[in-house]
PDB file of N, CA and C in Angstrom:
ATOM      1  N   UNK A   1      26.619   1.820 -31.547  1.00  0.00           N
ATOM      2  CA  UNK A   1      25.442   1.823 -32.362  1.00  0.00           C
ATOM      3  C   UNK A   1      24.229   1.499 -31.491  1.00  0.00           C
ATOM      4  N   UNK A   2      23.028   2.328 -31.162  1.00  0.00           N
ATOM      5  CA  UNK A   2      22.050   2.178 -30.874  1.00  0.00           C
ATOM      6  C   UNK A   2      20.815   1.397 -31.615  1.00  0.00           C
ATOM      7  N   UNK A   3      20.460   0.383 -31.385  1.00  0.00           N
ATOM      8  CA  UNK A   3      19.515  -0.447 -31.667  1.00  0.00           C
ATOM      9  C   UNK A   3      17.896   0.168 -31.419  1.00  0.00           C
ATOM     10  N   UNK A   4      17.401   0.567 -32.581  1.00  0.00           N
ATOM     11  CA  UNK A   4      16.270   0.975 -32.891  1.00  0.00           C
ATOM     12  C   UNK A   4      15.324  -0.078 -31.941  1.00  0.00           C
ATOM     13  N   UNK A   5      15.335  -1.245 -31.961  1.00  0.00           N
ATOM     14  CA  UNK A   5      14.262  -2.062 -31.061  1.00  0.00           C
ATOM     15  C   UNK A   5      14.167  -1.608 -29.349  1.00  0.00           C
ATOM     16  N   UNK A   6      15.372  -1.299 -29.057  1.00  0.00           N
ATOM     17  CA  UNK A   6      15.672  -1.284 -27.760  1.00  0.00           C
ATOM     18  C   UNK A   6      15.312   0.241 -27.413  1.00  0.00           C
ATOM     19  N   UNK A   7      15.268   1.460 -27.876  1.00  0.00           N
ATOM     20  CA  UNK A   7      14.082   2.228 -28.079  1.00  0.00           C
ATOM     21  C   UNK A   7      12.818   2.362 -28.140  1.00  0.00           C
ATOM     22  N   UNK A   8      12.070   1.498 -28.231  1.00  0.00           N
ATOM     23  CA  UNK A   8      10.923   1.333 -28.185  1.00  0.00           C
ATOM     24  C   UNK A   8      10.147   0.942 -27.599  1.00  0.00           C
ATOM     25  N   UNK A   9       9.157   1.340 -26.561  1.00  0.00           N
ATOM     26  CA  UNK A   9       8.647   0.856 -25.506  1.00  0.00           C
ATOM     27  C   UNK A   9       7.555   0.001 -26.113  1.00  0.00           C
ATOM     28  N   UNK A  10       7.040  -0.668 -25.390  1.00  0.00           N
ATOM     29  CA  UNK A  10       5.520  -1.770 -25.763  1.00  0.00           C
ATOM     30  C   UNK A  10       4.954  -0.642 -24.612  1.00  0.00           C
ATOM     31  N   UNK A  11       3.484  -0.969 -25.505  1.00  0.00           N
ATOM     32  CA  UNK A  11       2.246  -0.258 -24.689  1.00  0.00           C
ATOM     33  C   UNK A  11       1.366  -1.252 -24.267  1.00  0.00           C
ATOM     34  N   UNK A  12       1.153  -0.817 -23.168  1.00  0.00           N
ATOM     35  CA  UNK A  12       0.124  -1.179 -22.323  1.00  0.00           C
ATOM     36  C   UNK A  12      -1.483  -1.753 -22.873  1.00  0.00           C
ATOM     37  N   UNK A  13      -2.091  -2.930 -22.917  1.00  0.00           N
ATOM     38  CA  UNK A  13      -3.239  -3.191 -23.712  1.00  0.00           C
ATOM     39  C   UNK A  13      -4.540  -2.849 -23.024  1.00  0.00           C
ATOM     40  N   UNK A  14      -4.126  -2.126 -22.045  1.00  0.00           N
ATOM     41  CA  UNK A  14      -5.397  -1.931 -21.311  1.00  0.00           C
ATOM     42  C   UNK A  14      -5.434  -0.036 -20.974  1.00  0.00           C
ATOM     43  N   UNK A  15      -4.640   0.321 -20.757  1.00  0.00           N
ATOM     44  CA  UNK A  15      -4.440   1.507 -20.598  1.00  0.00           C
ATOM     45  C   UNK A  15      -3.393   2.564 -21.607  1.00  0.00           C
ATOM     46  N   UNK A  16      -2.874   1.892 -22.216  1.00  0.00           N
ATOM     47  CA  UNK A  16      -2.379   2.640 -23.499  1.00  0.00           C
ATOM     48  C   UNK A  16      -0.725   2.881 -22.463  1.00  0.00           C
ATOM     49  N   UNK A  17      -0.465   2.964 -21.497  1.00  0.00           N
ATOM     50  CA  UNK A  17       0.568   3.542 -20.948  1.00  0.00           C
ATOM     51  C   UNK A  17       2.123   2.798 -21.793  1.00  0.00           C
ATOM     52  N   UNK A  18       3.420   3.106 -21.444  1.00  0.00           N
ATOM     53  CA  UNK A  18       4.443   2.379 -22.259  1.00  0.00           C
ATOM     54  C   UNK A  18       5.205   2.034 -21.295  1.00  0.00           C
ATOM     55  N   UNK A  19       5.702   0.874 -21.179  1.00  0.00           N
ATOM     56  CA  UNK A  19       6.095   0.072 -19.876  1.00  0.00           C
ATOM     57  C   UNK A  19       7.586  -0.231 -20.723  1.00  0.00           C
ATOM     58  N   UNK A  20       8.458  -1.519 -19.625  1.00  0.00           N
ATOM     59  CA  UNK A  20       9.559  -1.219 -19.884  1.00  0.00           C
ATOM     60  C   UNK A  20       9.854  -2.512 -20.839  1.00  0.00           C
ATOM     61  N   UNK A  21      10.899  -2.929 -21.847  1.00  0.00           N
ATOM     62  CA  UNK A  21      10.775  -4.047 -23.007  1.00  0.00           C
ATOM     63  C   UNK A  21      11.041  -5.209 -22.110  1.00  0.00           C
ATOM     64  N   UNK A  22      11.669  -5.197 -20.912  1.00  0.00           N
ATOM     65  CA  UNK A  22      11.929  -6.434 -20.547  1.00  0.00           C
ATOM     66  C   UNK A  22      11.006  -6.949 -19.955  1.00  0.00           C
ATOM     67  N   UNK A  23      10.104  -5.949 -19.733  1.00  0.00           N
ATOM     68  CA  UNK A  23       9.184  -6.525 -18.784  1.00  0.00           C
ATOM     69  C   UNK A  23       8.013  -7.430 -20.062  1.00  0.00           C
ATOM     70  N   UNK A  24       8.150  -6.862 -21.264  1.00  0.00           N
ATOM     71  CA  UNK A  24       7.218  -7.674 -22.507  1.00  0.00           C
ATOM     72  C   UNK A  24       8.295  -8.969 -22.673  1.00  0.00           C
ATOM     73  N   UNK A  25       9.741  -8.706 -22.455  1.00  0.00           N
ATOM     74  CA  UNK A  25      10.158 -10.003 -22.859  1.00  0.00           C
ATOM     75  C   UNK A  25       9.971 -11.239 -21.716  1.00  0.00           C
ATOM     76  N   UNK A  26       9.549 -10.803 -20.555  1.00  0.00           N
ATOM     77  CA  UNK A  26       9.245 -12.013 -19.609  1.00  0.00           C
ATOM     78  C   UNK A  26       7.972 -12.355 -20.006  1.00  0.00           C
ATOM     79  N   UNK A  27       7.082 -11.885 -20.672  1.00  0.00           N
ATOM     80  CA  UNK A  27       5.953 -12.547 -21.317  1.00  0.00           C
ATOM     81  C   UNK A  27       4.692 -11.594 -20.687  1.00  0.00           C
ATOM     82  N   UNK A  28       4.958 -10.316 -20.080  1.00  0.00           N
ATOM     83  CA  UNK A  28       3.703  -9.530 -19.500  1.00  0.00           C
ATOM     84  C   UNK A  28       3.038  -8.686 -20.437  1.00  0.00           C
ATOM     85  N   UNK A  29       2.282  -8.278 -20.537  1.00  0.00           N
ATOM     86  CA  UNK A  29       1.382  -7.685 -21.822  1.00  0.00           C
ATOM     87  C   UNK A  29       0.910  -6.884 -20.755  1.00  0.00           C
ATOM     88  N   UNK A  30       0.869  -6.302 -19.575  1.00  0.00           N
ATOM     89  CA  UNK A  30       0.098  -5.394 -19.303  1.00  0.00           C
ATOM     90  C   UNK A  30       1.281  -4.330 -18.061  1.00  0.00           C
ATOM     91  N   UNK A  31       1.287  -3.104 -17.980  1.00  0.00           N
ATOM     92  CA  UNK A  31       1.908  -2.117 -17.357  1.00  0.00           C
ATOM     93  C   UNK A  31       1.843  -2.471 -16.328  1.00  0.00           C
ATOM     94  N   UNK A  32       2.813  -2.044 -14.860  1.00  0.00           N
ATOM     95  CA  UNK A  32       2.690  -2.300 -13.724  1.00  0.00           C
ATOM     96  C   UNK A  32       1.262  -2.666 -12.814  1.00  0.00           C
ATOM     97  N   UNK A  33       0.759  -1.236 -13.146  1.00  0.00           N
ATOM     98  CA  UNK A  33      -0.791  -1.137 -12.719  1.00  0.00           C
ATOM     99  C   UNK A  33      -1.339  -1.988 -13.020  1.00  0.00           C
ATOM    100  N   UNK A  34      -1.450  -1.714 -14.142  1.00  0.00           N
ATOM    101  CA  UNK A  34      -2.711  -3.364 -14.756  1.00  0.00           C
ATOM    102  C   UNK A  34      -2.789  -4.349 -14.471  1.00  0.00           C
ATOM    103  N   UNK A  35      -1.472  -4.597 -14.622  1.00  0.00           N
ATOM    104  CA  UNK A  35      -0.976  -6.008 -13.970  1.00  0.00           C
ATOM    105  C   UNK A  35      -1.281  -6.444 -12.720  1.00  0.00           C
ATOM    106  N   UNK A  36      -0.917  -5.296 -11.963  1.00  0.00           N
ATOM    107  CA  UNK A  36      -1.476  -5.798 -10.122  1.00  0.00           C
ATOM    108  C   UNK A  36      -2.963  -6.137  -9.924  1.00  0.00           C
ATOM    109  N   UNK A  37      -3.392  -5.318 -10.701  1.00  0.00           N
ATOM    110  CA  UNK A  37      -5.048  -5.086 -10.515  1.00  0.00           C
ATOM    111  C   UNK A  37      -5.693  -6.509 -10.889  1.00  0.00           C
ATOM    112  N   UNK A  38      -5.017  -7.184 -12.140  1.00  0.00           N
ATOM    113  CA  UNK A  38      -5.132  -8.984 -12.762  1.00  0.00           C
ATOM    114  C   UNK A  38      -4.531  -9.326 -11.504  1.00  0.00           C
ATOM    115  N   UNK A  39      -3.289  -9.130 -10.811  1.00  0.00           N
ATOM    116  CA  UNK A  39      -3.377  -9.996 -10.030  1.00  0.00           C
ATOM    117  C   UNK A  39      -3.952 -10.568  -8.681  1.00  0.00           C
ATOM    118  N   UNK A  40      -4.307  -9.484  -8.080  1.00  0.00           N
ATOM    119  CA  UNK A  40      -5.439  -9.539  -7.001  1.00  0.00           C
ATOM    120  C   UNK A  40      -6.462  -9.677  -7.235  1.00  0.00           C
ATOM    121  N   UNK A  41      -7.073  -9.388  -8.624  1.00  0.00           N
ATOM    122  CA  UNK A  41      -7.897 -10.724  -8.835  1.00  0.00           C
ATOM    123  C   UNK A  41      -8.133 -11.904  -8.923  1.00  0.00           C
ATOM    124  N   UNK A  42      -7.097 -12.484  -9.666  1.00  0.00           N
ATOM    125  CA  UNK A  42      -6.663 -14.015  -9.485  1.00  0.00           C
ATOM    126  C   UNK A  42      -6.160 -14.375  -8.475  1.00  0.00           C
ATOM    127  N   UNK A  43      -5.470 -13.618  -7.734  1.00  0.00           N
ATOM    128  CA  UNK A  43      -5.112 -14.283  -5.867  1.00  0.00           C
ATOM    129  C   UNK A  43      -6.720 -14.483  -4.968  1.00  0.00           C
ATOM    130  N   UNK A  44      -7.639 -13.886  -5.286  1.00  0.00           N
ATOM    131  CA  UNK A  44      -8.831 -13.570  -4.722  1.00  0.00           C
ATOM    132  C   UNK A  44      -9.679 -14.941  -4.952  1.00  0.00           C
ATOM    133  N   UNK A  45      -9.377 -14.903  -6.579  1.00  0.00           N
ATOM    134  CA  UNK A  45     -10.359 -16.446  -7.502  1.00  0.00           C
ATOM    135  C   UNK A  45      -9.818 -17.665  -6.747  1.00  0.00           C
ATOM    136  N   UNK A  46      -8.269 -18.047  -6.919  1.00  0.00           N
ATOM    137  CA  UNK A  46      -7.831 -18.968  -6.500  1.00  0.00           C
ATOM    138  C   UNK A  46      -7.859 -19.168  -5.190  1.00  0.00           C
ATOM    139  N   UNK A  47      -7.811 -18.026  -3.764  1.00  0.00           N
ATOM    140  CA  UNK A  47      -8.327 -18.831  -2.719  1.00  0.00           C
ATOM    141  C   UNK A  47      -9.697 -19.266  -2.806  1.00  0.00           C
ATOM    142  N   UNK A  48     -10.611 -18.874  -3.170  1.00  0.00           N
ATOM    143  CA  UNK A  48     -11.781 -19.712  -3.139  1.00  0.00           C
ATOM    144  C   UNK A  48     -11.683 -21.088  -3.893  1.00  0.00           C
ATOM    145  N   UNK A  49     -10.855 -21.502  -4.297  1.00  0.00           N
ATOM    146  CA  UNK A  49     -10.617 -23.008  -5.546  1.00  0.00           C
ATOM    147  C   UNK A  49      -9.633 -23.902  -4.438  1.00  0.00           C
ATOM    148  N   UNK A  50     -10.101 -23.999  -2.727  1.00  0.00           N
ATOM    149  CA  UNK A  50      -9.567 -24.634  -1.696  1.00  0.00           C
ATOM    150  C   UNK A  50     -10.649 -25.267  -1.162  1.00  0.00           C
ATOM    151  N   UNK A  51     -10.306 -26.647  -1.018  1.00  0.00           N
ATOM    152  CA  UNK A  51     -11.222 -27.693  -0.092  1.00  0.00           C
ATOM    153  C   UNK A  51     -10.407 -28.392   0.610  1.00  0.00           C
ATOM    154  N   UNK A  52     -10.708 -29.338   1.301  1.00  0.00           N
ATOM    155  CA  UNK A  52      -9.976 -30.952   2.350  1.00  0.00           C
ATOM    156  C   UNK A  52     -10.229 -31.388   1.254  1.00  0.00           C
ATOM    157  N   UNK A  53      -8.988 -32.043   1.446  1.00  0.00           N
ATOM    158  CA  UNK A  53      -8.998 -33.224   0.505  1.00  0.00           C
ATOM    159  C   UNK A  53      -9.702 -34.699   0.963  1.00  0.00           C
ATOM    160  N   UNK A  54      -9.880 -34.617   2.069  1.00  0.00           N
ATOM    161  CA  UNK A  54     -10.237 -35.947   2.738  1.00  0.00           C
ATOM    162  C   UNK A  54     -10.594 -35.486   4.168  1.00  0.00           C
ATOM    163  N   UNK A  55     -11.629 -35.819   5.161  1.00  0.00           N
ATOM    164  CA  UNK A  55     -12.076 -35.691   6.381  1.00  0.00           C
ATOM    165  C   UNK A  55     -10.771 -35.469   7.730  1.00  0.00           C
ATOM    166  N   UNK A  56     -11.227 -34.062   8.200  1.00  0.00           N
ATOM    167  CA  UNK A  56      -9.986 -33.927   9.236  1.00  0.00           C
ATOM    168  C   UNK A  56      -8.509 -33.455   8.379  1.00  0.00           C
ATOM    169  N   UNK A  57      -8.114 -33.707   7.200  1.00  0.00           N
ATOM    170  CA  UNK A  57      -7.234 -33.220   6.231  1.00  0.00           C
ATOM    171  C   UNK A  57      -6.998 -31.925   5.873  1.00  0.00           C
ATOM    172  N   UNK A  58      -5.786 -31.641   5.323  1.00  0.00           N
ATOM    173  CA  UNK A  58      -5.035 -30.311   5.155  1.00  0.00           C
ATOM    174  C   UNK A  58      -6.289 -29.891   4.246  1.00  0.00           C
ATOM    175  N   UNK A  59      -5.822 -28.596   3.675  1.00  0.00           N
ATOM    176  CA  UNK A  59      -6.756 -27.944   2.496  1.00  0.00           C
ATOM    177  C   UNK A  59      -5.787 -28.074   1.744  1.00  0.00           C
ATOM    178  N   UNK A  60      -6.366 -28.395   0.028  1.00  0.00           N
ATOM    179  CA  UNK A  60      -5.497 -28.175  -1.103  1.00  0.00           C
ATOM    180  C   UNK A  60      -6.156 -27.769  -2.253  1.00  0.00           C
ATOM    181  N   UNK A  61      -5.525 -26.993  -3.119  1.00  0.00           N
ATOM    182  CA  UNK A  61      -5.621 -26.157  -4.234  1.00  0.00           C
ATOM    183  C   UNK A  61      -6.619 -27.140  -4.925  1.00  0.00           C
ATOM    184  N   UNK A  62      -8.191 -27.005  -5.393  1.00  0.00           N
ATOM    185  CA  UNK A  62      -8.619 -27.606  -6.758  1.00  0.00           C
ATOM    186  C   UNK A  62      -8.599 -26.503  -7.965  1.00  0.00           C
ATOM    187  N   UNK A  63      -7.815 -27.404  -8.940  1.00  0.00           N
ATOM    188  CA  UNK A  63      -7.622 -26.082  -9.940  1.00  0.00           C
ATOM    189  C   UNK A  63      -8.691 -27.001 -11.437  1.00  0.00           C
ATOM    190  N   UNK A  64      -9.700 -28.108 -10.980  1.00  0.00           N
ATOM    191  CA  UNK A  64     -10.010 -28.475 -12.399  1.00  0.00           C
ATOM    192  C   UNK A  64     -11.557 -28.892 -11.537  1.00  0.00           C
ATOM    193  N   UNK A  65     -12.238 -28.779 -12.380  1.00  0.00           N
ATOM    194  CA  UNK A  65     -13.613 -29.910 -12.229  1.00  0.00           C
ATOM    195  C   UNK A  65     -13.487 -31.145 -11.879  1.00  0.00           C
ATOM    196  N   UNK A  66     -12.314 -32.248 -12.945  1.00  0.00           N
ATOM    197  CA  UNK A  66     -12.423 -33.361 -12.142  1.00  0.00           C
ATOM    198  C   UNK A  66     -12.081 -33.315 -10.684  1.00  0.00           C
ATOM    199  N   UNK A  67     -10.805 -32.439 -10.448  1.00  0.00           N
ATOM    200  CA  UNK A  67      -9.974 -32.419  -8.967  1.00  0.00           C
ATOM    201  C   UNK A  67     -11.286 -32.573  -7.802  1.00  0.00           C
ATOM    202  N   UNK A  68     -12.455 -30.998  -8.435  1.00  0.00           N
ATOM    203  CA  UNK A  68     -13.610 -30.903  -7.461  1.00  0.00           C
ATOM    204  C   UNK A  68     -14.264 -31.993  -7.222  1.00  0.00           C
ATOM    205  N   UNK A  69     -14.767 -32.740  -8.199  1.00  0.00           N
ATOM    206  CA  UNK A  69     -15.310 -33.690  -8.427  1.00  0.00           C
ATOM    207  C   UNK A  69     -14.863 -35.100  -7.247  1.00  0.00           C
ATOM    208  N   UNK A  70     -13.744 -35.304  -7.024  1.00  0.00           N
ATOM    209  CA  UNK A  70     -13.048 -36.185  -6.306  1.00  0.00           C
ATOM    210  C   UNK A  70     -12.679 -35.768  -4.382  1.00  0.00           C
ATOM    211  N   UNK A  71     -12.875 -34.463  -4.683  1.00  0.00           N
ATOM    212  CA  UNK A  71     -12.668 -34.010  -2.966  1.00  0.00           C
ATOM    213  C   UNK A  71     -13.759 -34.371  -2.310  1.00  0.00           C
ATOM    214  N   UNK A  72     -13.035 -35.254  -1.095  1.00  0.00           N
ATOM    215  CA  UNK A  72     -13.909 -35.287   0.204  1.00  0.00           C
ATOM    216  C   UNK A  72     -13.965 -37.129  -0.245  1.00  0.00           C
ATOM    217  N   UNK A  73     -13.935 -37.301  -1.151  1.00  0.00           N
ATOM    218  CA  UNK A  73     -13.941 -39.265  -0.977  1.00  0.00           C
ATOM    219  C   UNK A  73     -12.627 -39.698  -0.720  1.00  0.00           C
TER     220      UNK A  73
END
């Protein structure tokens, strides 16, 4: 017996395209493409969200206002 759900592709929210169900059941809402394109954007955002944490010190991820707020003392 073939399962009517498992037939059915999810579409793409940005480009209409129909991608594959497992890939909606890991929690992605957008087609291969789309997806890459979000993600090299956000790889791009987040290196700039890098400072020292302290003088002469490694660099580390600030991911909040307070975090910014506190780098370098």
């Amino acid at each position: 017996m073939i399962n009517k759900e498992e037939n059915e592709r999810p579409q793409c929210f940005d480009c209409g395209e129909e991608f594959s169900p497992r890939r909606l059941q890991l929690g992605y809402e957008y087609c291969l493409e789309c997806g890459d394109g979000y993600a090299k954007k956000e790889a791009i955002r987040k290196s700039k969200c890098v400072a020292p944490a302290f003088n002469k010190g490694a660099y580390q991820y600030i991911g909040s206002v307070e975090d910014a707020k506190l780098v370098g003392r």
